[in-house]
Structure formats: structure tokens, C-alpha cells
Protein backbone atom coordinates (compact mmCIF):
# COMPACT_ATOMS: atom_id res chain seq x y z
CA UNK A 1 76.53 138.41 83.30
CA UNK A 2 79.01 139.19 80.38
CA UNK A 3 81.27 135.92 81.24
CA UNK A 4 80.68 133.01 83.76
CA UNK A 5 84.46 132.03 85.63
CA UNK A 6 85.60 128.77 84.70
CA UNK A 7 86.58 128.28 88.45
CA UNK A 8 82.51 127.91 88.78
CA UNK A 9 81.53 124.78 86.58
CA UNK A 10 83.09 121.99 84.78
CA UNK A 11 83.32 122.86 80.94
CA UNK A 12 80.89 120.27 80.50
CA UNK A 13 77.81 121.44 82.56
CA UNK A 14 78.57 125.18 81.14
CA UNK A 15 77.72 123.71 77.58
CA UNK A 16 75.09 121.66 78.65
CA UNK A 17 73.72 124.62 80.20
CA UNK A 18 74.45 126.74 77.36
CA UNK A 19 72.66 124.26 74.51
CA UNK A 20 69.53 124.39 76.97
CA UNK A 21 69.34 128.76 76.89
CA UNK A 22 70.75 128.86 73.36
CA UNK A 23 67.17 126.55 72.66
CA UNK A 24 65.09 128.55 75.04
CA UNK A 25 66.11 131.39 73.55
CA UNK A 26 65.74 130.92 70.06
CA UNK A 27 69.44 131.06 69.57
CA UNK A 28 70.23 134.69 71.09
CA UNK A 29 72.61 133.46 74.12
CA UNK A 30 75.95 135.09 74.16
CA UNK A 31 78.00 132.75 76.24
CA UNK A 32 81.10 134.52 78.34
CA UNK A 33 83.90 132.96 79.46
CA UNK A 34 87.05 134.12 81.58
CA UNK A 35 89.13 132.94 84.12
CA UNK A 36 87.19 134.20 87.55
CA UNK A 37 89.02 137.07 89.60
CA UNK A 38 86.96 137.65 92.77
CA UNK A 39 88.59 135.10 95.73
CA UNK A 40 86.46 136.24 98.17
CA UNK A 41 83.70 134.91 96.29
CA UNK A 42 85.51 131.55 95.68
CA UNK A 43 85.92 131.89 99.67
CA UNK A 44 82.15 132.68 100.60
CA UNK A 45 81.01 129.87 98.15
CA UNK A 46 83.93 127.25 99.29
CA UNK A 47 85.49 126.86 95.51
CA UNK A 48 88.76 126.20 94.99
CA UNK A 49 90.79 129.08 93.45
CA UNK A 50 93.69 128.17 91.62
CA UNK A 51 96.55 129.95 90.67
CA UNK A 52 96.51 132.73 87.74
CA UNK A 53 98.57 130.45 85.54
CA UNK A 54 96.35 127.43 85.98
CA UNK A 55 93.05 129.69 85.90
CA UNK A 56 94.32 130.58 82.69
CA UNK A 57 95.13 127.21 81.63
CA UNK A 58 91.91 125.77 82.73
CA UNK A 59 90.56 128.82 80.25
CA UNK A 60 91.71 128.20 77.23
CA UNK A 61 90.84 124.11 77.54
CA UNK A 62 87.82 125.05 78.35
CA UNK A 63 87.69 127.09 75.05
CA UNK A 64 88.97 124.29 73.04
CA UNK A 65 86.70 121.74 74.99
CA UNK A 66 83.52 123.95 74.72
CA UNK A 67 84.37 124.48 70.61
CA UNK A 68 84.56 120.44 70.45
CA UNK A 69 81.33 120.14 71.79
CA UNK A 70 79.73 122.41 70.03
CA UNK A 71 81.02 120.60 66.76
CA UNK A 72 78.83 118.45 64.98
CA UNK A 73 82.33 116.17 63.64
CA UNK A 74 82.78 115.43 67.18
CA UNK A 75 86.81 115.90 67.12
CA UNK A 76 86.60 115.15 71.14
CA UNK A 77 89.55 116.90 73.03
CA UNK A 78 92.07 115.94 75.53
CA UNK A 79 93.97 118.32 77.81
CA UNK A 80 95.63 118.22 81.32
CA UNK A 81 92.45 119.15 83.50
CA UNK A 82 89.64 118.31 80.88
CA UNK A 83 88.54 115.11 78.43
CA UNK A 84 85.76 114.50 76.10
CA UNK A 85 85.31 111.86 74.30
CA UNK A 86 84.96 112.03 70.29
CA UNK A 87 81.52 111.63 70.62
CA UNK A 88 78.74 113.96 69.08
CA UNK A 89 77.12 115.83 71.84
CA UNK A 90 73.21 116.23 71.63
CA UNK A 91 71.98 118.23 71.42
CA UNK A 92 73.60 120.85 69.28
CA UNK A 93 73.49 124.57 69.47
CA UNK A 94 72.33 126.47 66.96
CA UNK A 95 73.94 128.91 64.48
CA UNK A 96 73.24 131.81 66.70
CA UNK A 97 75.33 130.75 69.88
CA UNK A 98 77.58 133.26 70.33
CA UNK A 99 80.84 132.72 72.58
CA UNK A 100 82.43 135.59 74.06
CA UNK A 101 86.05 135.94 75.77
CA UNK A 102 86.96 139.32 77.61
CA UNK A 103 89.25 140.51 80.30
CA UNK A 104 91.84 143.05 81.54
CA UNK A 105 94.70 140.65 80.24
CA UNK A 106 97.27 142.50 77.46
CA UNK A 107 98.20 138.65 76.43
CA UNK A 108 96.83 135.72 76.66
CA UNK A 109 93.35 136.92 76.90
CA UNK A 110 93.27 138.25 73.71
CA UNK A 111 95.00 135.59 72.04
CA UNK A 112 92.33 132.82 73.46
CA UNK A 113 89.75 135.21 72.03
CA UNK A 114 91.56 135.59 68.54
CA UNK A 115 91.64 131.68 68.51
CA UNK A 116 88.18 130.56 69.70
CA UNK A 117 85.92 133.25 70.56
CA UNK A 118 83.32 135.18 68.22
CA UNK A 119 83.60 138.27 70.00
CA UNK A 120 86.53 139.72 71.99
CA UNK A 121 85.72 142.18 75.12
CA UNK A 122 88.41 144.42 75.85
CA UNK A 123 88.31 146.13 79.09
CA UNK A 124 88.64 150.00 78.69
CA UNK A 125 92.07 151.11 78.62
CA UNK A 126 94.38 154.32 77.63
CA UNK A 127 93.66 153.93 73.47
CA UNK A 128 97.45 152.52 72.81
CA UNK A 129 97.25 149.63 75.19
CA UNK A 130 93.25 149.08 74.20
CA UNK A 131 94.73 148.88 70.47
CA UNK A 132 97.53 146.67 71.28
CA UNK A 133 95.15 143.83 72.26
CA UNK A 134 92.64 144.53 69.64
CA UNK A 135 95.50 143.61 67.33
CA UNK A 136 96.81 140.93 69.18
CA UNK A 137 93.14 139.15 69.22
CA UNK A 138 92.89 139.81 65.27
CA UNK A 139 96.66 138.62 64.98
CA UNK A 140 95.80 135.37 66.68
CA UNK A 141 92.29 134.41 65.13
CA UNK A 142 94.31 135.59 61.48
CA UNK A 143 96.92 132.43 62.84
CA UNK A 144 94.57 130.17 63.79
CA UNK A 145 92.96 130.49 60.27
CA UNK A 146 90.10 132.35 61.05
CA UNK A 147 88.49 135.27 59.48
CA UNK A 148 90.20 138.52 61.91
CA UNK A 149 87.55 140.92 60.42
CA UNK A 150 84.57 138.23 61.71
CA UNK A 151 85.68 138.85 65.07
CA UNK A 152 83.42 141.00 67.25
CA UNK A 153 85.45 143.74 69.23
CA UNK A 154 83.45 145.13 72.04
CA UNK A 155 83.87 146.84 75.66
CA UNK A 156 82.14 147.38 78.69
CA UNK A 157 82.00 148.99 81.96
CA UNK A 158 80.55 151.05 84.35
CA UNK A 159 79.21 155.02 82.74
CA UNK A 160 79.00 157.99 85.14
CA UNK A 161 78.07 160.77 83.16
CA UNK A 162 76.02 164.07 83.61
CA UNK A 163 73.98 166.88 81.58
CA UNK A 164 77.07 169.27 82.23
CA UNK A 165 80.26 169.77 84.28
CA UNK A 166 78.32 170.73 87.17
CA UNK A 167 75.65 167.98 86.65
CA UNK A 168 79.01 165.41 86.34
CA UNK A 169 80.62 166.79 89.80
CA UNK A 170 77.34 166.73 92.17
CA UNK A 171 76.29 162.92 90.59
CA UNK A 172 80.49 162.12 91.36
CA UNK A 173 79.57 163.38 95.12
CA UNK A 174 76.67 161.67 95.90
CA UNK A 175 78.08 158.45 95.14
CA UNK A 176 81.15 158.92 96.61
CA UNK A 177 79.27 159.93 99.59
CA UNK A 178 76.99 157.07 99.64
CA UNK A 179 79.88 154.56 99.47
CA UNK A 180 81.86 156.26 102.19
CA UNK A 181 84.81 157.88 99.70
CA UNK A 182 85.56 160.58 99.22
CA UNK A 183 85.49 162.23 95.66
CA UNK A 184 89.43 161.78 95.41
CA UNK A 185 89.06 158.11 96.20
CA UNK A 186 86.70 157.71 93.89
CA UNK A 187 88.42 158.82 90.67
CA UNK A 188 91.12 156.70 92.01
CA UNK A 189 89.28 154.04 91.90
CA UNK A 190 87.91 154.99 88.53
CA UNK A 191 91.29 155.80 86.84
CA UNK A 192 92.60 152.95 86.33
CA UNK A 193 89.51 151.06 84.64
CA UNK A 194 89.30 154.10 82.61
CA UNK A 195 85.42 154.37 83.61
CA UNK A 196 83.94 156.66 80.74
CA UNK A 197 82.53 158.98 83.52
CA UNK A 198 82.16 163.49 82.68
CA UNK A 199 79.82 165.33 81.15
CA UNK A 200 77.32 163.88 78.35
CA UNK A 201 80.04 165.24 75.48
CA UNK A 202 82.77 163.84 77.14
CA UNK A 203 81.42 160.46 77.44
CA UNK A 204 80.64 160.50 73.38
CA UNK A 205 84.14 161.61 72.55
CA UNK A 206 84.98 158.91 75.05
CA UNK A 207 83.22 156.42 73.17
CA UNK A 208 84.24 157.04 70.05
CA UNK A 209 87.70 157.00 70.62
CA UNK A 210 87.29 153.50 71.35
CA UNK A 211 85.30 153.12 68.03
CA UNK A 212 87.86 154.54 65.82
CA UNK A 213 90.12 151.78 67.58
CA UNK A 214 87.87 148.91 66.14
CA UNK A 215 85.40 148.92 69.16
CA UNK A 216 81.60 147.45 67.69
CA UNK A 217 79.98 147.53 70.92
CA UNK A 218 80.11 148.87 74.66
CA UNK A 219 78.00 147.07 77.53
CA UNK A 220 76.40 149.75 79.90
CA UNK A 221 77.31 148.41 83.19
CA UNK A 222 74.30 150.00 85.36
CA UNK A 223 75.42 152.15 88.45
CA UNK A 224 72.54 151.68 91.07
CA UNK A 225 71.61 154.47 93.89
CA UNK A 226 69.25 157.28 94.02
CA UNK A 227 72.26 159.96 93.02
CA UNK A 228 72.73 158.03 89.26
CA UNK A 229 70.66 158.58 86.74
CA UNK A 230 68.24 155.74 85.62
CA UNK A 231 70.17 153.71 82.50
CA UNK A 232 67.40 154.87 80.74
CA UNK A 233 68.42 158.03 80.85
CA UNK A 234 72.17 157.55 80.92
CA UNK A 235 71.53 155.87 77.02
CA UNK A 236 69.88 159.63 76.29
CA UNK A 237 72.82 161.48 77.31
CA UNK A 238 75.36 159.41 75.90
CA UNK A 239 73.52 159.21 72.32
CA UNK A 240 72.61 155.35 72.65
């Protein structure tokens, strides 16, 4: 999972939780963090799911309450929905946990990144409005005092791509087919996520459009059915 909804535990078990992988792991847990979109999922589970203004609240005290107890000069923290104590939490995470922040957001999403994350994950986007929020996350961690350039930027989403055009259009079919769309639907659906999806060149240039923007890193989101090609295979074509 590349962030775990705040709507789903209390700041304080998500840390706990976090110390206890970030050990197991020998400090290689990336921890994400956003605000939860899915109701339905809130419904089949029987959370509460607040308002988008609150879920975003509720984020960034999170942020602030997860960087407090993380610190080793236990500063505590004190906000409308959260409290800890200035206590030192043990046990501490090491140097390698890694918080993450991502979204769709154009504002506030990047500007809780700038200010607490270590790596920002922007959701594709048309390059103008991806570049707008890679600035506005370096803009706010440059505010808060941080170093902008020690920000990670990275990306993620879903990659259909094939050997050719011809490769691209019967692989866009089948899945449309096996989902009950038609192709149209599909790259509706597609469009405006700006899924890197076409033929294996396409994808690259794709790509590296979004690396000339600042972009370190994008997250493969697997496609699964018989009709898309293993991930295995879909690193090959796109150069990975």
C-alpha cells in the first residue's frame, strides 16, 4: 500500500505500528499517509467518514503528531482531534523510516508534504498542473525550513503498455472486455488519471516527461488479468 487513510487508525497505533515494521525491517518501511477517499469502504467496514475538510484536517495533525513521536526531544503536540503528551515515545524509529504524503490534491496535499513528509507522491497529471504541485511541495518544505532539494518527488499509477500500436490496442480490448466497457469507456476512465498506457515508446517518453519535471520515482501499479502482461514484463518494455 503506498499510503494508509487516516480515517483507518488513530495517529497513535499507525506509529506504533510503524516503529514495530521500521525494526522488523531493518529500517526500509516507507510509511504513507493521506486522507482516505473510498466511502464505500468506510461503509463495508462501518468507519466513520468525515468530511473532506476535516479528513484533511485530521491529515496534517496526524503529520505533525506522527513527526512528534518520532522525535527523540519529545516536543508532544496538541491539536483539535489529536494529543500527545511531551513524553519520549519508545521505542524510536530508526534513521531509515521514511514518511511519504501523496494525493490528487493541487493544494494542501502538497503543502503537508513540503512541510513534513520525506517524499511527495504526485498523482500523474497534464505536465503544467503535475509541475505546479511539485513546486508548491518544494515552496512549502523551503518555508518550513527544510531542505526543498531533500524532498523525494515521485508518482505512481496504473501502466498499460504494449510491444507496438497494435500490441497496445488488442491488450486495451481485452481488458475492457473483461471488465464489461467498452474500449471508449475505458480511456475515459483512463484520461483523467493520465494512466501512462500506448505502446512501449510511448510509455518512456511518458515517463520522462515526468522526470524532466523533477519526478525521482514512479510506482508500477500492477494491472491483473490474463490479457496484461506480467509486471515482469511490463518493467522490460518500459526500460525499468
Amino acid at each position: 500500500m503506498l499510503v494508509s487513510p487516516i480515517t483507518f487508525r488513530h495517529p497513535a497505533v499507525l506509529a506504533k505500528n510503524a516503529v514495530t515494521i521500521d525494526a522488523m525491517s531493518g529500517g526500509r518501511l516507507s510509511l504513507g499517509v493521506g486522507t482516505g477517499w473510498l466511502e464505500a469502504e468506510h461503509e463495508l467496514f462501518g468507519l466513520p467518514f468525515p468530511s473532506r475538510s476535516e479528513r484533511f484536517d485530521r491529515l496534517e495533525e496526524s503529520l505533525a503528531y506522527l513527526r512528534a513521536c518520532f522525535s527523540p526531544d519529545a516536543p508532544g503536540f496538541e491539536g483539535q482531534h489529536y494529543r500527545l503528551a511531551p513524553q519520549v515515545v519508545s521505542p524510536q524509529p530508526s534513521d531509515g523510516l521514511h514518511l511519504v504524503v501523496g494525493g490528487m490534491g493541487p493544494r494542501r496535499t502538497p503543502e503537508l508534504a513540503g512541510r513534513y513528509a520525506d517524499e511527495y507522491n504526485a498523482y500523474p497529471a497534464p505536465p503544467d498542473e503535475m509541475a505546479a504541485r511539485i513546486a508548491r511541495a518544494r515552496g512549502a518544505a523551503r518555508k518550513a525550513g527544510r531542505d526543498p532539494d531533500r524532498l523525494l518527488i515521485s508518482s505512481s499509477g496504473a501502466v498499460l503498455v504494449g510491444r507496438d500500436r497494435a500490441d497496445y490496442q488488442d491488450r486495451l480490448a481485452a481488458l475492457a472486455a473483461r471488465i464489461g466497457a467498452t474500449v471508449h469507456e475505458l480511456e475515459d476512465h483512463f484520461a483523467p488519471r493520465n494512466t501512462p498506457r500506448g505502446t512501449a515508446d510511448e510509455v518512456r517518453e511518458q515517463l520522462a516527461t515526468m522526470e524532466s519535471l523533477g519526478v525521482e520515482r514512479f510506482y508500477v501499479q500492477a494491472l491483473y488479468g490474463p490479457e496484461i502482461a506480467p509486471i515482469e514484463e511490463t518493467l522490460s518494455l518500459i526500460g525499468a
